[in-house]
C-alpha atoms as a PDB file:
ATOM      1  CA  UNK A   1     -14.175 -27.130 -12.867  1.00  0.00           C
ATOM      2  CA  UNK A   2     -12.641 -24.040 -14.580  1.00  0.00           C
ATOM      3  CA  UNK A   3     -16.026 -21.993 -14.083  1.00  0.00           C
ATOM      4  CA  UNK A   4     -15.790 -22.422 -10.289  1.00  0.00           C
ATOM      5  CA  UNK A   5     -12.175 -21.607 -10.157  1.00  0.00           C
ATOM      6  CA  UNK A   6     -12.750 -18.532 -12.400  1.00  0.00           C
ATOM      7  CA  UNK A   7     -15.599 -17.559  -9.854  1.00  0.00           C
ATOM      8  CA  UNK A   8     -13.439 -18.210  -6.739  1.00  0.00           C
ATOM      9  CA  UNK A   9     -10.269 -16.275  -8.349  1.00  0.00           C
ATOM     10  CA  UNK A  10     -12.680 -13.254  -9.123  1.00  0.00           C
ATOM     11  CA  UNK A  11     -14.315 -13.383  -5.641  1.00  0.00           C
ATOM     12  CA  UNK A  12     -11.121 -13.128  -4.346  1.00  0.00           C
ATOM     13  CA  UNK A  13     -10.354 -10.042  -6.689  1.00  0.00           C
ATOM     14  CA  UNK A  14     -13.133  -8.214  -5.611  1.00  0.00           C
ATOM     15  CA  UNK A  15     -11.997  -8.716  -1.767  1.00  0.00           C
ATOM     16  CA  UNK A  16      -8.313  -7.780  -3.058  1.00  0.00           C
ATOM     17  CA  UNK A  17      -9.863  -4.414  -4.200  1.00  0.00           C
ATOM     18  CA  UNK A  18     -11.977  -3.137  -1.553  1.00  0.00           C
ATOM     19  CA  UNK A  19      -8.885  -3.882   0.875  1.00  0.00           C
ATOM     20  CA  UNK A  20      -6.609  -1.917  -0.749  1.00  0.00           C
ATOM     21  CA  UNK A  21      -9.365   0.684  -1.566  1.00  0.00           C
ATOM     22  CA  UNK A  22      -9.567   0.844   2.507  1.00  0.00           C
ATOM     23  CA  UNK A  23      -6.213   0.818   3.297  1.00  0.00           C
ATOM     24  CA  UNK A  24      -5.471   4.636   3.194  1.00  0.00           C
ATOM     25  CA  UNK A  25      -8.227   5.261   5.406  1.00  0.00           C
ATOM     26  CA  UNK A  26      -7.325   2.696   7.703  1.00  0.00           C
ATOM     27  CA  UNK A  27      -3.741   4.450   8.802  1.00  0.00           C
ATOM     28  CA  UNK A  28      -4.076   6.044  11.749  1.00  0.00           C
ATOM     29  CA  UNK A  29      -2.424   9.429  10.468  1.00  0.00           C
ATOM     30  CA  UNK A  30      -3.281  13.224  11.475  1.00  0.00           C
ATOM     31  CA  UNK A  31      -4.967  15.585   8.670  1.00  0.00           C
ATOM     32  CA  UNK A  32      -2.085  17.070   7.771  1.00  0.00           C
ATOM     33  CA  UNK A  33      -0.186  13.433   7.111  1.00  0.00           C
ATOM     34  CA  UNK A  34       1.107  12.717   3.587  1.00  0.00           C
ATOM     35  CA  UNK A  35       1.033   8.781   4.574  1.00  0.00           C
ATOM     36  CA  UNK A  36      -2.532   8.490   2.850  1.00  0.00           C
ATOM     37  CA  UNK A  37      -1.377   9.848  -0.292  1.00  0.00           C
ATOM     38  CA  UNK A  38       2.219   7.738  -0.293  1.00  0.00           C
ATOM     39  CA  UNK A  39      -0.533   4.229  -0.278  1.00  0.00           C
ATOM     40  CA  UNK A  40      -2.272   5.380  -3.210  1.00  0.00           C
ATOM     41  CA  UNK A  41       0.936   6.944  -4.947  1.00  0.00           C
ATOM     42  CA  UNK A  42       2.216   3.126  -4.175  1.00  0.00           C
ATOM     43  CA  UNK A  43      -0.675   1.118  -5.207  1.00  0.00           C
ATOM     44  CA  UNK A  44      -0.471   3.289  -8.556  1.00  0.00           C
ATOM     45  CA  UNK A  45       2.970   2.861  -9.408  1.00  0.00           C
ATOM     46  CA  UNK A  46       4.205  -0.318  -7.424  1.00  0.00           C
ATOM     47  CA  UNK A  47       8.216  -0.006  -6.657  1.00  0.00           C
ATOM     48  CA  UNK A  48       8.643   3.940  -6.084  1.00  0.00           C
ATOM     49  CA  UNK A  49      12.068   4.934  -4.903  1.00  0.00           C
ATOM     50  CA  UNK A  50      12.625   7.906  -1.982  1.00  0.00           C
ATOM     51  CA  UNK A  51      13.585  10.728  -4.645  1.00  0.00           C
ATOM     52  CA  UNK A  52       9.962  10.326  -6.540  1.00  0.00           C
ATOM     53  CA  UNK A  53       8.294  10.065  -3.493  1.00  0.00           C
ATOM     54  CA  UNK A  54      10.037  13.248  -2.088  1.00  0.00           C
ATOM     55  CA  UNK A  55       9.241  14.877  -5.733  1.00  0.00           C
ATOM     56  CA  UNK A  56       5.776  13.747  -6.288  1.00  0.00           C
ATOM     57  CA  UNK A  57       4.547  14.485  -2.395  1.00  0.00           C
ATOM     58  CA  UNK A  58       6.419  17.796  -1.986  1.00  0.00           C
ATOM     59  CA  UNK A  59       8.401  17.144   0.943  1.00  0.00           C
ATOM     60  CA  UNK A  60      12.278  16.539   1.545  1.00  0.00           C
ATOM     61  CA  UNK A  61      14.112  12.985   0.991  1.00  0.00           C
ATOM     62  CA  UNK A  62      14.462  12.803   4.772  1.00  0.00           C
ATOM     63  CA  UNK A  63      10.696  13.646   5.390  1.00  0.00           C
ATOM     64  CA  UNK A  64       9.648  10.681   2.370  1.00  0.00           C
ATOM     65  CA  UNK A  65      11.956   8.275   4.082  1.00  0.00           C
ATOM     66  CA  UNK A  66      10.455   9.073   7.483  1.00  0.00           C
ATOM     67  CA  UNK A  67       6.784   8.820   5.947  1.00  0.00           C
ATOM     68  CA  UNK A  68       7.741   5.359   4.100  1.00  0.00           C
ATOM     69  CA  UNK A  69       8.794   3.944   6.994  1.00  0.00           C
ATOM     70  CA  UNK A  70       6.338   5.180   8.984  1.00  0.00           C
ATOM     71  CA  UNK A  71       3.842   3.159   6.337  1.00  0.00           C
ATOM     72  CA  UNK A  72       5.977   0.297   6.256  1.00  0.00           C
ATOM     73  CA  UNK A  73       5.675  -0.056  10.050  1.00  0.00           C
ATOM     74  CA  UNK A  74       1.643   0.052  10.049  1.00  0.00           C
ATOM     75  CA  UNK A  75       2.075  -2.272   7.203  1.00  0.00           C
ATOM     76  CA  UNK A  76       4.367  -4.695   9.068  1.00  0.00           C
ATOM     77  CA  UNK A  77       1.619  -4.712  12.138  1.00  0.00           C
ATOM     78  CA  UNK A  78      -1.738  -5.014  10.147  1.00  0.00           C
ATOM     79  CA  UNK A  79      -0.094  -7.329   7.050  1.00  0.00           C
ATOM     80  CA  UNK A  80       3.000  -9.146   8.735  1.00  0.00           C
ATOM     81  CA  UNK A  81       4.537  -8.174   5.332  1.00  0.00           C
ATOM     82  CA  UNK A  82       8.563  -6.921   5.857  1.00  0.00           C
ATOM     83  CA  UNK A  83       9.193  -4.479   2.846  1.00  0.00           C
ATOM     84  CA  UNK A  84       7.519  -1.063   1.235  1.00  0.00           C
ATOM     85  CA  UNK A  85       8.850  -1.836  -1.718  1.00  0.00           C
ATOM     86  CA  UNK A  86       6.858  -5.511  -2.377  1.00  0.00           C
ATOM     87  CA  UNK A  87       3.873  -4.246  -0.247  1.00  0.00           C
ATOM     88  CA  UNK A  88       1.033  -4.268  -2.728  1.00  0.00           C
ATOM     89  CA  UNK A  89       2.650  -7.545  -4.456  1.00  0.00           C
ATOM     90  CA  UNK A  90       2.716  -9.382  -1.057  1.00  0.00           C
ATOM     91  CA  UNK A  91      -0.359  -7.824   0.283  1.00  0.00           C
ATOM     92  CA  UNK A  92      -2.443  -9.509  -3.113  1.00  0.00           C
ATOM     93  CA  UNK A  93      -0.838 -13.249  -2.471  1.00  0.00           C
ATOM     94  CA  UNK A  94      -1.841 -13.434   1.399  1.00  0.00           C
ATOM     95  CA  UNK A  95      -5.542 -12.077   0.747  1.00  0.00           C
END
């Protein structure tokens, strides 16, 4: 009974990971967007705040808030989950 749970919970691991491996390619961005770069900086380091995203992407507090909302939207349509901040957290419980 444990074995097949174990096998089911790491199945669903593995599907977990490739989906959020994916989801930076999947937003429909230009070349030149930074909303790639704000996933991964976000699936790294769950919980960042505007002023470390404007630091750690080089770009203004206006132009992180902007690009996290701009992310939050896409994730909103594709996920149905409401906030940036619990995005990764959510995204893992509904896959």
């Amino acid at each position: 009974m444990i074995g097949k749970t174990a096998v089911a919970g790491l199945r669903d691991l593995d599907n977990l990971e490739r989906r959020l491996a994916r989801l930076p390619f999947d937003i429909p961005v230009t070349k030149r967007s930074k909303a790639p770069l704000l996933v991964q900086l976000e699936m790294a380091y769950p919980g960042l705040r505007l002023p470390a995203v404007a630091r750690l992407l080089g770009i203004s507090h206006q132009g992180a808030t902007k690009l996290m909302r701009q992310v939050q939207e896409y994730l909103n349509i594709t996920t149905g989950i409401p906030k940036l901040e619990a995005t990764f957290a959510d995204f893992q419980s509904q896959c």
